[in-house]
PDB file of N, CA and C in Angstrom:
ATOM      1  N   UNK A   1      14.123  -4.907  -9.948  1.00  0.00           N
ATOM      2  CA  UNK A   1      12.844  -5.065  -9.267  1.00  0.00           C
ATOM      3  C   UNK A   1      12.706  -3.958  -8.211  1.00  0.00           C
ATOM      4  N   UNK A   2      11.665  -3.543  -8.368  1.00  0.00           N
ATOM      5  CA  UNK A   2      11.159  -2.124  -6.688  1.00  0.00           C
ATOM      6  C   UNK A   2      11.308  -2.896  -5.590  1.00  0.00           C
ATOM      7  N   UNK A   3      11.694  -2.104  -4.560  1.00  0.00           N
ATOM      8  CA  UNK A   3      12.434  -2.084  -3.131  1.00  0.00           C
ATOM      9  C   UNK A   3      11.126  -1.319  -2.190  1.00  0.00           C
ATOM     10  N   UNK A   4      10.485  -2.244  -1.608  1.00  0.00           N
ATOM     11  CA  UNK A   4       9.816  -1.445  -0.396  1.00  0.00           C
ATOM     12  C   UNK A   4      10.778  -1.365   0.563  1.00  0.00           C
ATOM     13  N   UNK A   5      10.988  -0.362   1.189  1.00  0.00           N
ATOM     14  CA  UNK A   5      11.306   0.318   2.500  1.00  0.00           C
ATOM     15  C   UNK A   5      10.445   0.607   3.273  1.00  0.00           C
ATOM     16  N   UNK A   6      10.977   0.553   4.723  1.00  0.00           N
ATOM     17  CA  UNK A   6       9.921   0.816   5.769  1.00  0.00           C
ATOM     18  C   UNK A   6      10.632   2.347   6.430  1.00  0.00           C
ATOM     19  N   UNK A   7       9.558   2.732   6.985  1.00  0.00           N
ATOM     20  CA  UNK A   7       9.718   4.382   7.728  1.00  0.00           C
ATOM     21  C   UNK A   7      10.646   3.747   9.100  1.00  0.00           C
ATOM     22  N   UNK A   8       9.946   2.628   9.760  1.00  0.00           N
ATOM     23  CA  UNK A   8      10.141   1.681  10.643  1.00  0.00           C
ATOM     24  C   UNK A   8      11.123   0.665  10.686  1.00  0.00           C
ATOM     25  N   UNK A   9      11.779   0.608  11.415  1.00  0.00           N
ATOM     26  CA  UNK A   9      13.701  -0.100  11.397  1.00  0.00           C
ATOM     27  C   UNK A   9      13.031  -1.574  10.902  1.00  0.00           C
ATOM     28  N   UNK A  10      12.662  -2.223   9.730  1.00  0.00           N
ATOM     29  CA  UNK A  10      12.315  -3.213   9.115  1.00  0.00           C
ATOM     30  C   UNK A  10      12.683  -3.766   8.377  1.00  0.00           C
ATOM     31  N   UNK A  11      13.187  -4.717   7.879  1.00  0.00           N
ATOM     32  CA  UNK A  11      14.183  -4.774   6.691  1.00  0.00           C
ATOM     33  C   UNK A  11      13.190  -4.910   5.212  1.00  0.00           C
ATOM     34  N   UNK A  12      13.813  -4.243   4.333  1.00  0.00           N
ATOM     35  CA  UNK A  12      13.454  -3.911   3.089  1.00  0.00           C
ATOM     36  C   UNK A  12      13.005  -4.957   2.264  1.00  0.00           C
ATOM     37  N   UNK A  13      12.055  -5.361   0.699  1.00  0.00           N
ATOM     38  CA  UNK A  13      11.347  -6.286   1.043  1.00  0.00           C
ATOM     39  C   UNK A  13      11.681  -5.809  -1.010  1.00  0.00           C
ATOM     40  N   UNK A  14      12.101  -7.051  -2.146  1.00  0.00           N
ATOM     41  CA  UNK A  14      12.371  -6.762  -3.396  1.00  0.00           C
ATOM     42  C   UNK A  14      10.807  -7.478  -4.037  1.00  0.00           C
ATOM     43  N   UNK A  15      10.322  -6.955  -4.542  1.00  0.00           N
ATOM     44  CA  UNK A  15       8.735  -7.541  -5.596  1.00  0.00           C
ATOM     45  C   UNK A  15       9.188  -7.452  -6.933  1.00  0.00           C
ATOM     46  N   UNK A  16       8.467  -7.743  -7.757  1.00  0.00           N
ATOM     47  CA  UNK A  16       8.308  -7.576  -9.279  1.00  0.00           C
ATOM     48  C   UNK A  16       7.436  -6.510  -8.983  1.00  0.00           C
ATOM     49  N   UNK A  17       7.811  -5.828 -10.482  1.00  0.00           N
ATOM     50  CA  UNK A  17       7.220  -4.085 -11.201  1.00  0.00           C
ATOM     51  C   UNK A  17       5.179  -5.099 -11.227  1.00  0.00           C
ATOM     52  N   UNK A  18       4.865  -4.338 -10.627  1.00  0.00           N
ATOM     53  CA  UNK A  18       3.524  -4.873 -11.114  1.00  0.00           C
ATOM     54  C   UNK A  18       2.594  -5.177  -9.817  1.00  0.00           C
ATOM     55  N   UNK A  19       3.158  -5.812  -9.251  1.00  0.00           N
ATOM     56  CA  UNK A  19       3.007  -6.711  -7.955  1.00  0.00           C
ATOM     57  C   UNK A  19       1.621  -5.404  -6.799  1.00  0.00           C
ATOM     58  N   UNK A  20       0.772  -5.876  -6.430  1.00  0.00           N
ATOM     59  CA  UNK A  20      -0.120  -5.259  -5.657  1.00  0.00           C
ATOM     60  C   UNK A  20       0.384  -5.027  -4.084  1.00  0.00           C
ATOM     61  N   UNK A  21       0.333  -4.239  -3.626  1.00  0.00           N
ATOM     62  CA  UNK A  21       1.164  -3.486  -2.287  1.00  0.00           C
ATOM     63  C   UNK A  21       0.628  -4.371  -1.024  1.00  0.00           C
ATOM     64  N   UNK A  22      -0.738  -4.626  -1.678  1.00  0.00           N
ATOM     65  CA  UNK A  22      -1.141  -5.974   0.096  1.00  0.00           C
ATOM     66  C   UNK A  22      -0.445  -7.067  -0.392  1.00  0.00           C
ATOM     67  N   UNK A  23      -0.570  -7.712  -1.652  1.00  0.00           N
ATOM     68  CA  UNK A  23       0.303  -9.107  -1.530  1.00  0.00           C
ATOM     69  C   UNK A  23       1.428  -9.203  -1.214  1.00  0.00           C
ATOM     70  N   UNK A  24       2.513  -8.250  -1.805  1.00  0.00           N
ATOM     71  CA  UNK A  24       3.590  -8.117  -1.499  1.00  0.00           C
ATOM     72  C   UNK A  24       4.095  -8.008  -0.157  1.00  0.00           C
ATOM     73  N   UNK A  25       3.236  -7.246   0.744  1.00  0.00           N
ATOM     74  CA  UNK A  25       3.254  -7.462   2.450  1.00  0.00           C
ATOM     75  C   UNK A  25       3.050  -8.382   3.040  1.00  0.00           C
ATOM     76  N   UNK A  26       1.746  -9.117   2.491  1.00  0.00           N
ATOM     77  CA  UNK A  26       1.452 -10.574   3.032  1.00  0.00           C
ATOM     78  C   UNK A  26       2.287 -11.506   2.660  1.00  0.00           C
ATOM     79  N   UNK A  27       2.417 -11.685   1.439  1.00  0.00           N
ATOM     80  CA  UNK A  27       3.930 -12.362   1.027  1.00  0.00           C
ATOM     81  C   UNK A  27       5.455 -12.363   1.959  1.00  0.00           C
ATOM     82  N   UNK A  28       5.314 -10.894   2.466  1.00  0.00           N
ATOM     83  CA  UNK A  28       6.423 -10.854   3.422  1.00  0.00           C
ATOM     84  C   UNK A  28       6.142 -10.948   4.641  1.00  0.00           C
ATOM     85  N   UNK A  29       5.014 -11.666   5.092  1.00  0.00           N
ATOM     86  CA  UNK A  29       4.961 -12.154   6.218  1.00  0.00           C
ATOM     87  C   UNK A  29       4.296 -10.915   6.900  1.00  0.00           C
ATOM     88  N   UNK A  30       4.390  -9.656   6.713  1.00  0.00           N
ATOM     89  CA  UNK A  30       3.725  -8.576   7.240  1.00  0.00           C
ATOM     90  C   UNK A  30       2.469  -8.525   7.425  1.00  0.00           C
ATOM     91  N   UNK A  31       1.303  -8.372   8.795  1.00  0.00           N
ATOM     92  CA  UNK A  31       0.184  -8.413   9.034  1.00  0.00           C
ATOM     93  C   UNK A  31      -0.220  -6.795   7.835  1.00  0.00           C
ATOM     94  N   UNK A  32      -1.353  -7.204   7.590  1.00  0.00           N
ATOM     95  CA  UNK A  32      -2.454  -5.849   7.033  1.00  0.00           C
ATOM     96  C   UNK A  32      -3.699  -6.120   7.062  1.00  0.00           C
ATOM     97  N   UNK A  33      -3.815  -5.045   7.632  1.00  0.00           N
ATOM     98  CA  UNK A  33      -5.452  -4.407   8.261  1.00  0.00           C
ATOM     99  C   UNK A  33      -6.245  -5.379   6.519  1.00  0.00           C
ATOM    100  N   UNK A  34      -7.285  -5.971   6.806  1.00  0.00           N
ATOM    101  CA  UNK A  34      -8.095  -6.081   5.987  1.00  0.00           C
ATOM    102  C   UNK A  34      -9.692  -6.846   6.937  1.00  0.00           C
ATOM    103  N   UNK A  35     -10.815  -6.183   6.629  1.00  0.00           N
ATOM    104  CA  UNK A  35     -11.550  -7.305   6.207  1.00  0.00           C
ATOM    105  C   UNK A  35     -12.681  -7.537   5.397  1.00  0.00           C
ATOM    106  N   UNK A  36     -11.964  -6.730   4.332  1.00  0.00           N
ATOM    107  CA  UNK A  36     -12.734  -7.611   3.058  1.00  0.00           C
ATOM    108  C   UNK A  36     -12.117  -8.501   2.283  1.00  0.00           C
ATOM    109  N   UNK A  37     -10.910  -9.066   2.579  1.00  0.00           N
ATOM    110  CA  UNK A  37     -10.200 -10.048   2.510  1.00  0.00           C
ATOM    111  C   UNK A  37      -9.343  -9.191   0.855  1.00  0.00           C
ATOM    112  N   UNK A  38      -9.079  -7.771   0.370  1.00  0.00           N
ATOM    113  CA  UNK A  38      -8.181  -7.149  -0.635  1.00  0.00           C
ATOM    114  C   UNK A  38      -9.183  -6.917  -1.458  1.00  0.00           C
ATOM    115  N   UNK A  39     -10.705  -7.062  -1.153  1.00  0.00           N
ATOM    116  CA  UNK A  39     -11.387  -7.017  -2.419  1.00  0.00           C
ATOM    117  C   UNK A  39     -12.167  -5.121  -2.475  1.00  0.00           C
ATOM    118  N   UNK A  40     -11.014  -4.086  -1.755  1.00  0.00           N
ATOM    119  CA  UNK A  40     -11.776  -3.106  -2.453  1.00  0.00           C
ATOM    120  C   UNK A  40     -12.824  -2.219  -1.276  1.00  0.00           C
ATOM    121  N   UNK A  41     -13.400  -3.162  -0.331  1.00  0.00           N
ATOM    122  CA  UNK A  41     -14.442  -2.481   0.613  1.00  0.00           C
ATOM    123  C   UNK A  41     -14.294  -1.846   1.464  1.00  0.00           C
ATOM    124  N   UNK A  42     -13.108  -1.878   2.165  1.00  0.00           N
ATOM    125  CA  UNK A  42     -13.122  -1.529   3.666  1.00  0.00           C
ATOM    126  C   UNK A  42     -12.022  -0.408   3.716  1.00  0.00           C
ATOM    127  N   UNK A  43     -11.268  -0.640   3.276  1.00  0.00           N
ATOM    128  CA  UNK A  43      -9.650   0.433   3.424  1.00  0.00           C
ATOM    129  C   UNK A  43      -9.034   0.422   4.230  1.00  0.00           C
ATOM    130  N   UNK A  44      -9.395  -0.614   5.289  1.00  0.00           N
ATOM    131  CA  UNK A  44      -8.128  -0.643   6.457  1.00  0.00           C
ATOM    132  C   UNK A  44      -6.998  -1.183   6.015  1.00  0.00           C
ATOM    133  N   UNK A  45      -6.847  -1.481   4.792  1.00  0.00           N
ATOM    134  CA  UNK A  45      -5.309  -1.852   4.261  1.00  0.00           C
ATOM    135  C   UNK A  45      -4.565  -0.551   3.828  1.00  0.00           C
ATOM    136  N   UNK A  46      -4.975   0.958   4.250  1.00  0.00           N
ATOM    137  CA  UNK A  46      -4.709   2.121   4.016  1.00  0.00           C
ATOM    138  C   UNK A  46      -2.603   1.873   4.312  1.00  0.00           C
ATOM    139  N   UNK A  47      -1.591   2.575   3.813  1.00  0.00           N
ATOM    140  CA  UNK A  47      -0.362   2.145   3.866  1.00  0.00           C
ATOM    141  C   UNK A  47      -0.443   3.952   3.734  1.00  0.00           C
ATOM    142  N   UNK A  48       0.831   4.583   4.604  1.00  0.00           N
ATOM    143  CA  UNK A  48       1.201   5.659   4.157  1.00  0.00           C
ATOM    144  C   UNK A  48       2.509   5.648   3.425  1.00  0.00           C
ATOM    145  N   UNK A  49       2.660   6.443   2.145  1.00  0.00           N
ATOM    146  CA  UNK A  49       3.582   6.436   1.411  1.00  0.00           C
ATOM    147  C   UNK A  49       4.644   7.472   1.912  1.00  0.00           C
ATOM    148  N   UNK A  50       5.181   7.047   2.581  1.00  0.00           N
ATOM    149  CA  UNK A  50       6.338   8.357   3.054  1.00  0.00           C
ATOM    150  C   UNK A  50       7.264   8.596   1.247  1.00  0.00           C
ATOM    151  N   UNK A  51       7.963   7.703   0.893  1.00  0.00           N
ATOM    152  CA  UNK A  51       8.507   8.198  -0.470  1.00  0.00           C
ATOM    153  C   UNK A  51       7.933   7.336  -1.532  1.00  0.00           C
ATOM    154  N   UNK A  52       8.266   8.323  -2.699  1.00  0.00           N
ATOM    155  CA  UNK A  52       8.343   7.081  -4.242  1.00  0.00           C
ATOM    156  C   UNK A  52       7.037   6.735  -4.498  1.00  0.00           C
ATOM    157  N   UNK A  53       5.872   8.282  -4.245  1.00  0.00           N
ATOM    158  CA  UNK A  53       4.414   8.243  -4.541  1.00  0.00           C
ATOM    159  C   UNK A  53       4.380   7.894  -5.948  1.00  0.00           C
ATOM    160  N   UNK A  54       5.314   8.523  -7.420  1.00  0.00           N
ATOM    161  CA  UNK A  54       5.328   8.407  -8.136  1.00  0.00           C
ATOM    162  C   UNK A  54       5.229   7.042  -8.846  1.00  0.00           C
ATOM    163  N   UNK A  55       5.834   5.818  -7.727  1.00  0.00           N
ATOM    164  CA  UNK A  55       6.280   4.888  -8.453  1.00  0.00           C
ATOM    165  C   UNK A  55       5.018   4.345  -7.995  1.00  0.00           C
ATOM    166  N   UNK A  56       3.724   4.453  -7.809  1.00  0.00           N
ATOM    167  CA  UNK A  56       2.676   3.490  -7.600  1.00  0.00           C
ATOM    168  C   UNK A  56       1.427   4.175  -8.601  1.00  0.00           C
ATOM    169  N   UNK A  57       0.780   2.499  -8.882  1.00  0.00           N
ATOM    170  CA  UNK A  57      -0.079   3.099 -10.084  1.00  0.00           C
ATOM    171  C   UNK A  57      -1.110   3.871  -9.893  1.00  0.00           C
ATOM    172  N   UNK A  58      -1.975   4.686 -10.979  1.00  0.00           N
ATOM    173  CA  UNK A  58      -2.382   5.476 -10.900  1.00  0.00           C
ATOM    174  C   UNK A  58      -3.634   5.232  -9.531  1.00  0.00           C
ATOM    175  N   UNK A  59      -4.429   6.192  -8.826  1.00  0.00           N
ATOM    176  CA  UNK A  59      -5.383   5.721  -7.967  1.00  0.00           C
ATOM    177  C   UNK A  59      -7.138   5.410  -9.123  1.00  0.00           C
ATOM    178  N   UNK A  60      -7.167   4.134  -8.588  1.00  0.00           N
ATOM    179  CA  UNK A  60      -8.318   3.945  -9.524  1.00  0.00           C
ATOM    180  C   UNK A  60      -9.549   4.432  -8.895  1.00  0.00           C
ATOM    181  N   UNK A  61     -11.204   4.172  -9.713  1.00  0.00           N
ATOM    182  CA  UNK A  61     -11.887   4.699  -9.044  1.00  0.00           C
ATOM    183  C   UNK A  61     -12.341   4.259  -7.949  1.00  0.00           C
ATOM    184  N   UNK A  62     -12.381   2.746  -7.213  1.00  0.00           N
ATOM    185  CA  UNK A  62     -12.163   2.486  -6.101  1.00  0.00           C
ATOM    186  C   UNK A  62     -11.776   2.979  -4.808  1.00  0.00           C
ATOM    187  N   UNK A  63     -10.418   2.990  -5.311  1.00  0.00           N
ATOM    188  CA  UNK A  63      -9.552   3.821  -4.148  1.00  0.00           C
ATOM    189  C   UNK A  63     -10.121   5.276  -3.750  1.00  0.00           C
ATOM    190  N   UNK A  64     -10.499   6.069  -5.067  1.00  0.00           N
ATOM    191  CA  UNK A  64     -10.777   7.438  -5.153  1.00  0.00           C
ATOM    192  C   UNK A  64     -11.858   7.429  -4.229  1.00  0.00           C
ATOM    193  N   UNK A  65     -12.913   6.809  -4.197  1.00  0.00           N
ATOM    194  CA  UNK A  65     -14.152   6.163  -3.640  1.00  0.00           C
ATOM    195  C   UNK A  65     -13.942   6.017  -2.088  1.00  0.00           C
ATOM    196  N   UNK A  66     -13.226   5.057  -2.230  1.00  0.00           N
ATOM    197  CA  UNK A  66     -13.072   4.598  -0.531  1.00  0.00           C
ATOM    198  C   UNK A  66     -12.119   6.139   0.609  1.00  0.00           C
ATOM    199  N   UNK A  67     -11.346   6.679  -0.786  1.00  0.00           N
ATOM    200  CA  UNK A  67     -10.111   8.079   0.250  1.00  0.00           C
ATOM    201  C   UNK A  67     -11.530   9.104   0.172  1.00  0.00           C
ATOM    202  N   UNK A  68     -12.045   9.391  -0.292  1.00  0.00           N
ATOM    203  CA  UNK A  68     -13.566  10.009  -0.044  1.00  0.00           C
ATOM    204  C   UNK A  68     -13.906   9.734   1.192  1.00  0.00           C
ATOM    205  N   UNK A  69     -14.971   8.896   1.204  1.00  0.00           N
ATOM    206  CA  UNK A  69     -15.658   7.779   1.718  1.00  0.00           C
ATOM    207  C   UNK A  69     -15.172   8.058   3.409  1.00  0.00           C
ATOM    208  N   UNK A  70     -13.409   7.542   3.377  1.00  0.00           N
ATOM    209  CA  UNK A  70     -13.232   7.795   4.762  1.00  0.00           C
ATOM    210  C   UNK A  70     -12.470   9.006   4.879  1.00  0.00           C
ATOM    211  N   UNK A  71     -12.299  10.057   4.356  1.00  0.00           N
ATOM    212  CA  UNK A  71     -11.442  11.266   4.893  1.00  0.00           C
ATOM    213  C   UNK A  71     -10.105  10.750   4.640  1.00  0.00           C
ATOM    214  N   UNK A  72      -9.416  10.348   4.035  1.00  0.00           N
ATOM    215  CA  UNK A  72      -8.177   9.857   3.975  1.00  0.00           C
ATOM    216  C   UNK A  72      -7.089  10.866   3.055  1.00  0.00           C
ATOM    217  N   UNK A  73      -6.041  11.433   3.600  1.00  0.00           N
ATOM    218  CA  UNK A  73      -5.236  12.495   3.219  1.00  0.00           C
ATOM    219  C   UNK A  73      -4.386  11.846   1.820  1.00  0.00           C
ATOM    220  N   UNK A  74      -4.055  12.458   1.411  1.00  0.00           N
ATOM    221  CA  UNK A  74      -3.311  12.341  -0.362  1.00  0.00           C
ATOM    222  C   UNK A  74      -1.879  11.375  -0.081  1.00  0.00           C
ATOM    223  N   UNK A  75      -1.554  11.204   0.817  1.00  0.00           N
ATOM    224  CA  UNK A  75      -0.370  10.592   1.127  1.00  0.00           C
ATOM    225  C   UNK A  75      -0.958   9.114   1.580  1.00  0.00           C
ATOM    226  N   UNK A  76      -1.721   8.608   2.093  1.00  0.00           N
ATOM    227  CA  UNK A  76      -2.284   7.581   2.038  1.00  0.00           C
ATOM    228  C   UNK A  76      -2.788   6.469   0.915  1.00  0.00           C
ATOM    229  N   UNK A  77      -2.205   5.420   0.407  1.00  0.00           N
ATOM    230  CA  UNK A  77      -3.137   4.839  -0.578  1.00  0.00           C
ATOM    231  C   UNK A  77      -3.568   3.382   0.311  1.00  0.00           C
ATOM    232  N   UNK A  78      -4.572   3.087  -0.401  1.00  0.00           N
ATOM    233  CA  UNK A  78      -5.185   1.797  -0.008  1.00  0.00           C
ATOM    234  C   UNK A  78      -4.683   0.398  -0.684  1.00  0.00           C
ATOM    235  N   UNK A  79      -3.928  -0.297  -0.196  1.00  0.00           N
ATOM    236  CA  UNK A  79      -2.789  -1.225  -0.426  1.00  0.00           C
ATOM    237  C   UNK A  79      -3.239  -2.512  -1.137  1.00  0.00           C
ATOM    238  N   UNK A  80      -4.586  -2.966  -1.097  1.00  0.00           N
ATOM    239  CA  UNK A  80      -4.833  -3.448  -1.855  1.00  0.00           C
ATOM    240  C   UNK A  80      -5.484  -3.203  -3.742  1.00  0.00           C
ATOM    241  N   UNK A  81      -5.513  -2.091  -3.793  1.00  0.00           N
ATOM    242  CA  UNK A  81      -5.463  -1.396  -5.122  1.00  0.00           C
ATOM    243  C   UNK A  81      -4.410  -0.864  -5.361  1.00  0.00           C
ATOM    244  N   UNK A  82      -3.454  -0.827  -4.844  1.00  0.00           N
ATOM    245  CA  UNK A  82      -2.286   0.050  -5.558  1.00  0.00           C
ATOM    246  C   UNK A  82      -1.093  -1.128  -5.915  1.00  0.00           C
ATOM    247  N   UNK A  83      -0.631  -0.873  -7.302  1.00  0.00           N
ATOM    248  CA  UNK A  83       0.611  -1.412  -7.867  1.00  0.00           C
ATOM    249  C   UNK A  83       1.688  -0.885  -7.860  1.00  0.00           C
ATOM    250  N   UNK A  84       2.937  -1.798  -6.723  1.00  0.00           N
ATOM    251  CA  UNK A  84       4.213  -1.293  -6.924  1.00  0.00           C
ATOM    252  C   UNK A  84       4.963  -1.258  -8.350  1.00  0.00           C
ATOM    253  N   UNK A  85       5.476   0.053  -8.969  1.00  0.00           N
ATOM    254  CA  UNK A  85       6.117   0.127 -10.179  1.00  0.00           C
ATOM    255  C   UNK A  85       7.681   0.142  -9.583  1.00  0.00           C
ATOM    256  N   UNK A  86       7.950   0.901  -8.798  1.00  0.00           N
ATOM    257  CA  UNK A  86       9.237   1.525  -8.687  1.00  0.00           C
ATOM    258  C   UNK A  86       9.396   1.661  -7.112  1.00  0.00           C
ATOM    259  N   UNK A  87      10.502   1.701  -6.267  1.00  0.00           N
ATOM    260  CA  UNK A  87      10.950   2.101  -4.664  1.00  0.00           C
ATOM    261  C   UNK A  87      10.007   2.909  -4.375  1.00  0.00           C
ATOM    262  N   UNK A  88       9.942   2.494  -3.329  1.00  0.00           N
ATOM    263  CA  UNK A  88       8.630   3.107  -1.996  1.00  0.00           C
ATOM    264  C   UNK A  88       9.253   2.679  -0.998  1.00  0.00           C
ATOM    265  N   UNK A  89       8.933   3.766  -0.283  1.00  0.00           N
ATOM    266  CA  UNK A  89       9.384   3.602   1.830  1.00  0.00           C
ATOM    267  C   UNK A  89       7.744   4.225   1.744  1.00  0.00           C
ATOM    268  N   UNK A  90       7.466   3.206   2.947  1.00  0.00           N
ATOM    269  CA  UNK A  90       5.652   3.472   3.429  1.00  0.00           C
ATOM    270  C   UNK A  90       6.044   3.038   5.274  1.00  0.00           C
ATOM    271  N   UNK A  91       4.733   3.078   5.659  1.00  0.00           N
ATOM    272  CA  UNK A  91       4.571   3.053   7.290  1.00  0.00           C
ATOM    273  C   UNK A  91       3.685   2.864   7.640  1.00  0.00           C
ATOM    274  N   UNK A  92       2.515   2.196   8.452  1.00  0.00           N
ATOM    275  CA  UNK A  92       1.322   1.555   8.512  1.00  0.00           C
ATOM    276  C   UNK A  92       0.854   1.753  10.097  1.00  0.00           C
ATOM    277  N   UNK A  93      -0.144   2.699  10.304  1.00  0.00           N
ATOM    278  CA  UNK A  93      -0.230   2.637  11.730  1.00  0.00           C
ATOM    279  C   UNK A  93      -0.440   1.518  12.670  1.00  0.00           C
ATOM    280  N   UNK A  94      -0.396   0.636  12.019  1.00  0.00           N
ATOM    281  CA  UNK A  94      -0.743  -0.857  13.089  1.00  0.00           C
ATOM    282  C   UNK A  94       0.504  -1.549  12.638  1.00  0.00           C
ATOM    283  N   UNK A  95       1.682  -1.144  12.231  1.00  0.00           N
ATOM    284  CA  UNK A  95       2.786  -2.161  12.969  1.00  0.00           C
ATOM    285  C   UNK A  95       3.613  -1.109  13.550  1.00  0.00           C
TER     286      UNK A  95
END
């Protein structure tokens, strides 16, 4: 199963291959920026991917939409559209 890591002295957090990057946080008890409650609108669930960009699914047109939308740099994905496949270390400016 993929291993989130934090940039931030946090302890590491095991999901199933598949699993969406906000549930898996909320699941772990971790606050995330939302309020469109994951459905896509807002992007304050933005997560920076410090490693293991590869292992998250492709950016759909949503996401593409919203990293437009707000100026958001290539290392950033929006956590409620993105699927953990494989290890990621990320970092979130609000924890």
């Amino acid at each position: 199963m993929p291993l989130i890591s934090f940039k931030k002295n946090m302890p590491a957090i095991e999901v199933p291959a598949g699993t969406v990057l906000m549930t898996a946080l909320l699941e772990a008890g971790l606050p995330v920026a939302s309020s469109c409650d994951g459905d896509g609108v807002c992007a304050k669930c933005k997560i920076i991917i410090v490693d293991g960009k590869q292992n998250l699914s492709a950016e759909n047109d949503t996401e593409n939409f919203l990293r437009e939308k707000n100026g958001l740099s290539s290392e950033v994905r929006i956590s409620c559209q993105t699927r953990v496949q494989g290890d990621i270390t990320i970092d979130a400016t609000y924890w």
